[in-house]
C-alpha atoms as a PDB file:
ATOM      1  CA  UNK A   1     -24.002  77.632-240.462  1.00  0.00           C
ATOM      2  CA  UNK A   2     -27.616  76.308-240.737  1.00  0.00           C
ATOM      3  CA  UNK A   3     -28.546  75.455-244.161  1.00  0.00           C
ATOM      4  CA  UNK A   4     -31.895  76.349-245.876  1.00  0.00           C
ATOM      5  CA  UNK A   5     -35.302  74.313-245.082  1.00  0.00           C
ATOM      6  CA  UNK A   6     -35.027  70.776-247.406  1.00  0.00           C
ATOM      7  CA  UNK A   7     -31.086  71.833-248.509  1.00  0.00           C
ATOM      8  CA  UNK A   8     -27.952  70.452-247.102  1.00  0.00           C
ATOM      9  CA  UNK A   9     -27.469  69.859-243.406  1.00  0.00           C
ATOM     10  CA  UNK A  10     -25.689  72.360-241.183  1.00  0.00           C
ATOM     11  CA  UNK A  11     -22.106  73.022-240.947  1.00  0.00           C
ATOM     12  CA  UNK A  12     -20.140  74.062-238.316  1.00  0.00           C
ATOM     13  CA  UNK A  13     -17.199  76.791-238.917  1.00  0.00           C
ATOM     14  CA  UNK A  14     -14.653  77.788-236.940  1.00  0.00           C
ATOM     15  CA  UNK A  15     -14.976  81.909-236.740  1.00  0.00           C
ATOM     16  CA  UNK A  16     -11.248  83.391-236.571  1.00  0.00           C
ATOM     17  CA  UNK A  17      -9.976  86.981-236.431  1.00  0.00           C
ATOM     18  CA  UNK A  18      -6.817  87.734-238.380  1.00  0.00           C
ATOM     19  CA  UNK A  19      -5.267  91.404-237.687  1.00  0.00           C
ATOM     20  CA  UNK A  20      -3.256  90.628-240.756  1.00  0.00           C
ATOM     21  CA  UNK A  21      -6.134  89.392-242.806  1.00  0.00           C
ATOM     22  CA  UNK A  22      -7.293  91.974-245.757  1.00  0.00           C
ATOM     23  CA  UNK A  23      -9.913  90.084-247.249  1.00  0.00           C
ATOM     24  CA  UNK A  24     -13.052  86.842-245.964  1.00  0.00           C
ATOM     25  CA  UNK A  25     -11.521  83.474-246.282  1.00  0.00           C
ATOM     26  CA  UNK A  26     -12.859  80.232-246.209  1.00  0.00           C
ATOM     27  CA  UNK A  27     -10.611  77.744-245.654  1.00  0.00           C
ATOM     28  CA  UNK A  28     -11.748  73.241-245.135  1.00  0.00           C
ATOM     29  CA  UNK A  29      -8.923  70.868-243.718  1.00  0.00           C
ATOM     30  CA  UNK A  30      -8.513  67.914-245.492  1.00  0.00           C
ATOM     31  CA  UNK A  31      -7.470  66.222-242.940  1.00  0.00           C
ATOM     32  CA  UNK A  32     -10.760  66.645-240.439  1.00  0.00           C
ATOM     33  CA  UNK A  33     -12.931  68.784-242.479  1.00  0.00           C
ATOM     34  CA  UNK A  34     -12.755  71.538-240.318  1.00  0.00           C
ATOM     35  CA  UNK A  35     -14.244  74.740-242.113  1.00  0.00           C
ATOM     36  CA  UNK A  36     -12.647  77.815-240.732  1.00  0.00           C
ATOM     37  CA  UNK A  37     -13.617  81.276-241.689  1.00  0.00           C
ATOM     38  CA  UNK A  38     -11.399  83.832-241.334  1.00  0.00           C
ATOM     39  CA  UNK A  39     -12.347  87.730-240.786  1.00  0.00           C
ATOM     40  CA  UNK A  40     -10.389  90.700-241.132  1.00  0.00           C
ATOM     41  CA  UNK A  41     -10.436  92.828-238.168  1.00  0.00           C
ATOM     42  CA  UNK A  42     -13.771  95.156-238.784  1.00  0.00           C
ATOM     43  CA  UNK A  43     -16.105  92.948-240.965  1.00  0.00           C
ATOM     44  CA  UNK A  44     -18.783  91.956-239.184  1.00  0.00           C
ATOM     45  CA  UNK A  45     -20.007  88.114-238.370  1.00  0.00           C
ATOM     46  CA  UNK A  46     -23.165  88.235-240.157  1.00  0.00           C
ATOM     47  CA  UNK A  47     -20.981  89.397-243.345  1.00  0.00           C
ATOM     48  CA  UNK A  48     -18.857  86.649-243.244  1.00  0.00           C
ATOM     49  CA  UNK A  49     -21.852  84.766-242.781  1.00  0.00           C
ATOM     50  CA  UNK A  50     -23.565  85.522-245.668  1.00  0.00           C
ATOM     51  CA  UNK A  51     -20.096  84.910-247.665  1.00  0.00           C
ATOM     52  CA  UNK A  52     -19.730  81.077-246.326  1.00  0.00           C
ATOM     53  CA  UNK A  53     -23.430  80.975-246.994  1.00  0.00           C
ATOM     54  CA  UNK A  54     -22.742  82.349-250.979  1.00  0.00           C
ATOM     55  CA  UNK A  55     -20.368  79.046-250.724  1.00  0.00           C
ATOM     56  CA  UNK A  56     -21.799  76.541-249.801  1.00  0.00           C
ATOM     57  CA  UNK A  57     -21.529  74.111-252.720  1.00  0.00           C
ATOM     58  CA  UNK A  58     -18.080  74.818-252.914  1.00  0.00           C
ATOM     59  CA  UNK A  59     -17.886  74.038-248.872  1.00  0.00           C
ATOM     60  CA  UNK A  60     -20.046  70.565-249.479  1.00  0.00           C
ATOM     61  CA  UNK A  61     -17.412  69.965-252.883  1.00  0.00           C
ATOM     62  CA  UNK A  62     -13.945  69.957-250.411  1.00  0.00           C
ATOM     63  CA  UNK A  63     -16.008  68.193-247.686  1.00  0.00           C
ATOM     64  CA  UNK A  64     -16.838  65.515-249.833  1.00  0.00           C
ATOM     65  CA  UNK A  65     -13.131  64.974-251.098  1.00  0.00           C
ATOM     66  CA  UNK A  66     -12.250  64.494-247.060  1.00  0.00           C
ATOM     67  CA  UNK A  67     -11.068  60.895-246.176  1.00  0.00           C
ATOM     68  CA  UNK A  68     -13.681  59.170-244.070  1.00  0.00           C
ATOM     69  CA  UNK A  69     -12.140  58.581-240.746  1.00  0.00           C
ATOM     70  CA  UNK A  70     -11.794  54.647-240.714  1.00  0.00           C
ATOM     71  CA  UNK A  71     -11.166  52.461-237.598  1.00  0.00           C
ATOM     72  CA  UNK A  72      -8.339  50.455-236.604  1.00  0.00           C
ATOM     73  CA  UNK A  73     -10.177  47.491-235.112  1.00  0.00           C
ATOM     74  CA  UNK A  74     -10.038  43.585-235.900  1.00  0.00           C
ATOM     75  CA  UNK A  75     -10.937  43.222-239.643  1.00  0.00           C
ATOM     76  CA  UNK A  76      -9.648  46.034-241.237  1.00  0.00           C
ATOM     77  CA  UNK A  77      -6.626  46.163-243.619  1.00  0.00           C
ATOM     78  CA  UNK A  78      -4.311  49.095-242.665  1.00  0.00           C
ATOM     79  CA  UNK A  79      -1.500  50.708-244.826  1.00  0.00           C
ATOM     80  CA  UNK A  80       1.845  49.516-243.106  1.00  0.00           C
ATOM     81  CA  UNK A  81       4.920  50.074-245.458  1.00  0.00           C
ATOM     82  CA  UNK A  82       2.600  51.308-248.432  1.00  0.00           C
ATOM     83  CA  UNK A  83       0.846  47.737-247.775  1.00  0.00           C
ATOM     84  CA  UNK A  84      -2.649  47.363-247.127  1.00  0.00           C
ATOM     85  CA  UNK A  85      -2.174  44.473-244.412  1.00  0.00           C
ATOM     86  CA  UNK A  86      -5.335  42.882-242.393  1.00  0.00           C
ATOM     87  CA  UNK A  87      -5.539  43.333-238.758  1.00  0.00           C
ATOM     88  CA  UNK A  88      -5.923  39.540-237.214  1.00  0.00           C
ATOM     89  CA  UNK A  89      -7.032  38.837-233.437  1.00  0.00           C
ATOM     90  CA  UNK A  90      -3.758  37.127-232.005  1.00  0.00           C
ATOM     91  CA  UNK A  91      -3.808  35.156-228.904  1.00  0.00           C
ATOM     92  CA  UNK A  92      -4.321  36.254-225.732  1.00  0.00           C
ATOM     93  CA  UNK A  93      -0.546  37.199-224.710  1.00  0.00           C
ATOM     94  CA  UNK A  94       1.940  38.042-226.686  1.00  0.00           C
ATOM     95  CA  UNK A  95       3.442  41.423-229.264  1.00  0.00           C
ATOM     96  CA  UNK A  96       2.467  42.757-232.254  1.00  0.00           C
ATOM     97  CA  UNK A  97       3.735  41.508-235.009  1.00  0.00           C
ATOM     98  CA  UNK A  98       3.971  41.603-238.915  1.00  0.00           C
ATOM     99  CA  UNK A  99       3.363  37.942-240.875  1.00  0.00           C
ATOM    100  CA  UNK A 100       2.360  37.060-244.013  1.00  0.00           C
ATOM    101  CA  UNK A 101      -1.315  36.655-242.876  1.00  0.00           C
ATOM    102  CA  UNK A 102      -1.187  40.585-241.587  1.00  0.00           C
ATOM    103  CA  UNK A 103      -0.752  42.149-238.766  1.00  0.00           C
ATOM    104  CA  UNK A 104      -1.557  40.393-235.729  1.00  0.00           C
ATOM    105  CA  UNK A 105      -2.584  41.591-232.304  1.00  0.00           C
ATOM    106  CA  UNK A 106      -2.666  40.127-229.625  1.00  0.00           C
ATOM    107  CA  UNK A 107      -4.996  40.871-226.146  1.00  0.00           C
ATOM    108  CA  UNK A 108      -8.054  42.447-225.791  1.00  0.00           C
ATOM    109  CA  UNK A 109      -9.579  43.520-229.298  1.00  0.00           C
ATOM    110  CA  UNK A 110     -10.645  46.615-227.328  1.00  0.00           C
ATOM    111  CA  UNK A 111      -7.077  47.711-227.277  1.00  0.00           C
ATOM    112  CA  UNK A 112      -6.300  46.911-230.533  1.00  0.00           C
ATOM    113  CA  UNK A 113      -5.697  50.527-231.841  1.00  0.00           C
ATOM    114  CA  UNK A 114      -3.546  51.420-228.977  1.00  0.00           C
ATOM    115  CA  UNK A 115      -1.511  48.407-229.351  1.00  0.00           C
ATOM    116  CA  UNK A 116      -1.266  48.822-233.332  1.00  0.00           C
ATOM    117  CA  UNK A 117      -0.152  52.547-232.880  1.00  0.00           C
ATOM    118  CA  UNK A 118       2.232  51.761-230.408  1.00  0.00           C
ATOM    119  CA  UNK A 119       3.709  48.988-232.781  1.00  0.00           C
ATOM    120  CA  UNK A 120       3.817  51.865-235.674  1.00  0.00           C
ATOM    121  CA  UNK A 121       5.234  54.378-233.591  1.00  0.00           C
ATOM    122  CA  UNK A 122       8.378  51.537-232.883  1.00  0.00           C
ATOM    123  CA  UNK A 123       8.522  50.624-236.349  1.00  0.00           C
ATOM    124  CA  UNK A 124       8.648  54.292-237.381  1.00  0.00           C
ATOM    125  CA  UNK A 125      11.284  55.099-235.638  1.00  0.00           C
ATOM    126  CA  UNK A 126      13.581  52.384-236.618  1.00  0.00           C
ATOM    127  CA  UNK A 127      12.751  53.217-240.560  1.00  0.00           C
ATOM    128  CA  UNK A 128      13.223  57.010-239.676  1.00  0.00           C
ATOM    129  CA  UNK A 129      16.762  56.616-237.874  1.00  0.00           C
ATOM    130  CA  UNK A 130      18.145  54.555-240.661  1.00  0.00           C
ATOM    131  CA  UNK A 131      17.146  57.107-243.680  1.00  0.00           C
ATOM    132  CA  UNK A 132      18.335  60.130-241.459  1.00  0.00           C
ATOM    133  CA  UNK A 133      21.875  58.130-240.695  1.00  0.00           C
ATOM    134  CA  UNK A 134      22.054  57.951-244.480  1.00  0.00           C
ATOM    135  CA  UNK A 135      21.422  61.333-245.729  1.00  0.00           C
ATOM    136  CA  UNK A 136      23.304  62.903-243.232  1.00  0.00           C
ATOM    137  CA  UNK A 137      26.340  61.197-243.917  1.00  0.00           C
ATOM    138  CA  UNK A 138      25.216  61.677-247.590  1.00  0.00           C
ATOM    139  CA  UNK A 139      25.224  65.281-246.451  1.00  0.00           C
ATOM    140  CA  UNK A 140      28.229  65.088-243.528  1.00  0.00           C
ATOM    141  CA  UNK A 141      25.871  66.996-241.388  1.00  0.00           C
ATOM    142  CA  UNK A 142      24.731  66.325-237.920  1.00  0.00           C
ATOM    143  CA  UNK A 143      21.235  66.598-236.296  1.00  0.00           C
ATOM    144  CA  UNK A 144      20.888  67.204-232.557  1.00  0.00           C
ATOM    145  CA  UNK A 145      18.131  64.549-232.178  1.00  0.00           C
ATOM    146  CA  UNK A 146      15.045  63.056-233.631  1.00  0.00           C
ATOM    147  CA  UNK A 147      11.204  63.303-232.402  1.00  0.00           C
ATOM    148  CA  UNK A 148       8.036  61.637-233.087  1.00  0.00           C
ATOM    149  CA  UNK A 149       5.033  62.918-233.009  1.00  0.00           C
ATOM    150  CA  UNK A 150       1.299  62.266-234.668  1.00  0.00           C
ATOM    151  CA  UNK A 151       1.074  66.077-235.805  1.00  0.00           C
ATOM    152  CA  UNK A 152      -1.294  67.148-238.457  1.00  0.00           C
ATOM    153  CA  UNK A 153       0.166  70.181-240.021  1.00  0.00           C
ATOM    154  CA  UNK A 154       3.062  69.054-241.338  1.00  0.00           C
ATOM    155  CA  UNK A 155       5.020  65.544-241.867  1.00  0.00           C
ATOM    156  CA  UNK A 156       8.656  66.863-240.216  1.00  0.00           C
ATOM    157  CA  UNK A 157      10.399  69.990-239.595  1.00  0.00           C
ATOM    158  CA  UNK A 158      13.920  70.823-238.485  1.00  0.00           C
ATOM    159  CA  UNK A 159      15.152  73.148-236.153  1.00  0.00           C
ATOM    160  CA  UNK A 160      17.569  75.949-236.078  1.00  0.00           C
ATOM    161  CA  UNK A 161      19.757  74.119-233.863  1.00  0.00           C
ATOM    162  CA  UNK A 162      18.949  70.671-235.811  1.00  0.00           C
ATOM    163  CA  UNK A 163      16.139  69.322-233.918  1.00  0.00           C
ATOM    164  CA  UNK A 164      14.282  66.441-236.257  1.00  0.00           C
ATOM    165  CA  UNK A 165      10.716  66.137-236.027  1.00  0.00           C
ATOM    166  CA  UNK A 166       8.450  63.283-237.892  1.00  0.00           C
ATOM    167  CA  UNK A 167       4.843  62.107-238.129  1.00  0.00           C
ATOM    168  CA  UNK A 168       4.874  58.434-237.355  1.00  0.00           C
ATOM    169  CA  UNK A 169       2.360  58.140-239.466  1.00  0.00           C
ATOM    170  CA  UNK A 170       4.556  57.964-242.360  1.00  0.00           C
ATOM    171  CA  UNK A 171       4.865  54.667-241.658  1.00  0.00           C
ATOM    172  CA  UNK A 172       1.615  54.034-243.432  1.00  0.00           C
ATOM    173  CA  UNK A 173       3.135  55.318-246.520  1.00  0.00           C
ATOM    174  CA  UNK A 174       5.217  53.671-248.956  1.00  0.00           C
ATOM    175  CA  UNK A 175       8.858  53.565-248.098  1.00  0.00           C
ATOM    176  CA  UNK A 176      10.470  55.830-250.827  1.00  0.00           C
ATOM    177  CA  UNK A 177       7.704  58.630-249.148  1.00  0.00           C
ATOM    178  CA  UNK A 178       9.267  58.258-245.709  1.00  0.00           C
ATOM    179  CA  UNK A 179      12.232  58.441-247.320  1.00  0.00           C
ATOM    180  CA  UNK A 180      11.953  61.542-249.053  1.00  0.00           C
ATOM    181  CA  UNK A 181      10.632  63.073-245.860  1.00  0.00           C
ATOM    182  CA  UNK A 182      13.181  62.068-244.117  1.00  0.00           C
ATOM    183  CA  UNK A 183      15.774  63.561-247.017  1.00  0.00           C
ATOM    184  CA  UNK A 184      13.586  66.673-246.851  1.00  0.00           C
ATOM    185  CA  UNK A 185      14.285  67.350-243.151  1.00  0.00           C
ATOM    186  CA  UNK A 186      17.697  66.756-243.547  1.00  0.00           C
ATOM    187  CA  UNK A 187      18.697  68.766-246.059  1.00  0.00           C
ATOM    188  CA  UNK A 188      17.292  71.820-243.934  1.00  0.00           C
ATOM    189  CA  UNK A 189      20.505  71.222-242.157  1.00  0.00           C
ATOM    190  CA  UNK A 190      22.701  72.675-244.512  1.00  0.00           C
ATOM    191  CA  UNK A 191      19.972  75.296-246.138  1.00  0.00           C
ATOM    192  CA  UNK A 192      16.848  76.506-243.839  1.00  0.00           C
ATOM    193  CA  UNK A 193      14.397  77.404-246.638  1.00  0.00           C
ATOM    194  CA  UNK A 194      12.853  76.573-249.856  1.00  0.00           C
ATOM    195  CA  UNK A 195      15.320  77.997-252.348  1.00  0.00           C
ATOM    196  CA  UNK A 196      16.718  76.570-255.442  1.00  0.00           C
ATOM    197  CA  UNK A 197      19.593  75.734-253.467  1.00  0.00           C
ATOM    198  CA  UNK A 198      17.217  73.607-250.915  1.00  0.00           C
ATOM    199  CA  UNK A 199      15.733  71.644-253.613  1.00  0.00           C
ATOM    200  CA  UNK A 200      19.399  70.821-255.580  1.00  0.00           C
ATOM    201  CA  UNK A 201      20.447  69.696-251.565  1.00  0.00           C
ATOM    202  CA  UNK A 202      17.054  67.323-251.708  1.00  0.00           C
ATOM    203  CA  UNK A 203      17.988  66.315-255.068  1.00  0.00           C
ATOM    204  CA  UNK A 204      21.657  65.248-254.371  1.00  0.00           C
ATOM    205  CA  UNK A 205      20.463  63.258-251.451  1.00  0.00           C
ATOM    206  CA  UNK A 206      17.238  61.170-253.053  1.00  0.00           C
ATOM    207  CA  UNK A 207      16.989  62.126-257.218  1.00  0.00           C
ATOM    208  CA  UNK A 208      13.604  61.419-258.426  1.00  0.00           C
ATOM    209  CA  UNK A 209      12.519  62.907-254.899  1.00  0.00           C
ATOM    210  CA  UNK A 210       9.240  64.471-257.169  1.00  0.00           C
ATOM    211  CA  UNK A 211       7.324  61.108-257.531  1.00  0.00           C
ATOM    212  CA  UNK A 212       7.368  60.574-253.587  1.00  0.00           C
ATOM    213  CA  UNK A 213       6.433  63.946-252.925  1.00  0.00           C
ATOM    214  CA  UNK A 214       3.406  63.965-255.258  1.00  0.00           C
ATOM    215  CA  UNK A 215       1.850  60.917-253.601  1.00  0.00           C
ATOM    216  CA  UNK A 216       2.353  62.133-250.481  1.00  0.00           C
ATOM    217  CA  UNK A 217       0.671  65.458-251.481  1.00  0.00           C
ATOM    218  CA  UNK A 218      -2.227  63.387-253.197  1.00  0.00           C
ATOM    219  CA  UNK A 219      -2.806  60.457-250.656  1.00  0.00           C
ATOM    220  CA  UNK A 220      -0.871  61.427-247.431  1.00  0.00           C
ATOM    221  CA  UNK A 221      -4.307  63.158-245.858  1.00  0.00           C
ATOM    222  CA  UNK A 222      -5.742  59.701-246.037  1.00  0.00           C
ATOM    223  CA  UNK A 223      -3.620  58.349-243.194  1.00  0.00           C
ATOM    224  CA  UNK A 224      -4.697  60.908-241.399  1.00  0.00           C
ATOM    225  CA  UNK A 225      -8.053  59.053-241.784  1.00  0.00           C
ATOM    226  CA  UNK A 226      -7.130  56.262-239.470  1.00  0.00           C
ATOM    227  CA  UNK A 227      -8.283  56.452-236.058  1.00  0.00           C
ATOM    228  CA  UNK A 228      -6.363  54.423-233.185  1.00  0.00           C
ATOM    229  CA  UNK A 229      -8.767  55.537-230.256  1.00  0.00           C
ATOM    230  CA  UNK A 230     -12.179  56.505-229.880  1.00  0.00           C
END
């Protein structure tokens, strides 16, 4: 969307088609900024247009709130556990590993954000497994396996035939968060919804779940921020 001569710069938006859209919609992700506008089936383009246009301070407001990607390189101090921790240039040979003067990585500083996600993504797992051991005996249900991925939608789901899926990236986050996440997915075992009935299964399994769940919903698109490779 070009902006006027001396006004804000351009932005670029997504043009989508919904059959099951009834009215324009502007949507921005605050996890990339992506600004998607969304059409019902016979409005035309330069309408919707001229809608996103009649927006556009509202568009530069919700862009401005999106986390600036940041860089996982030498120097910087990335969340780990809820803790901002320095990354430190280790010697030439050797693993990743947490100390008390950060995190240290080894090797070529080049491949420091592949080495530093694949270090998360190990670390993640072993704090996943334990909290989904617990609530499921909590719970005495069983899941029929557990999946990592770096997904930006959502922070876990569960299957209909118990299938646990988790963003490693909640290993960023403080622990109680990955905790309640982890409690969240679990308790779709025994009720596959949002009910009352969900939330008093969530409750019974981590009380006090609320205060993890706002932070996540406040400061969880920031770890979406950090970028591992270029």
């Amino acid at each position: 969307m070009p902006g006027p001569p001396g006004g804000p710069p351009q932005i670029d938006i997504a043009l989508r088609r919904s059959a099951q859209a009834r009215r324009i919609s502007l949507r921005v992700s605050g996890l990339d900024g992506q600004v998607t506008l969304t059409l019902p089936p016979r409005v035309r383009e330069s309408e919707g247009l001229a809608f996103a246009r009649s927006r556009a301070e509202w568009i530069a407001a919700a862009l401005a709130r999106v986390p600036q990607a940041a860089r996982v390189a030498p120097g910087a101090l990335l969340p780990v556990e809820g803790i901002a921790r320095p990354i430190v240039q280790g010697p030439a040979r050797g693993a990743v590993r947490l100390s008390a003067d950060g995190l240290i990585v080894p090797g070529d500083p080049a491949q420091t954000g592949v080495r530093v996600a694949t270090f998360l993504r190990v670390l993640a797992r072993s704090r996943i497994e334990s909290s989904v051991a617990r609530h499921t005996a909590t719970l005495g249900r069983r899941h029929s396996g557990i999946t990592l991925r770096d997904t930006r939608s959502r922070w876990g789901s569960c299957t209909a035939a118990g299938g646990l899926m988790f963003s490693w990236r909640l290993i960023m986050a403080p622990p109680e968060v990955l905790d309640y996440v982890a409690a969240h997915e679990v308790a779709h075992l025994a009720e596959m919804n949002h009910s009352p009935r969900y939330w008093a299964v969530v409750s019974g399994l981590l009380p006090g779940y609320e205060a993890p769940r706002r932070w996540l919903k406040t400061h969880g698109s920031a770890l979406h921020g950090w970028r591992f490779q270029d």
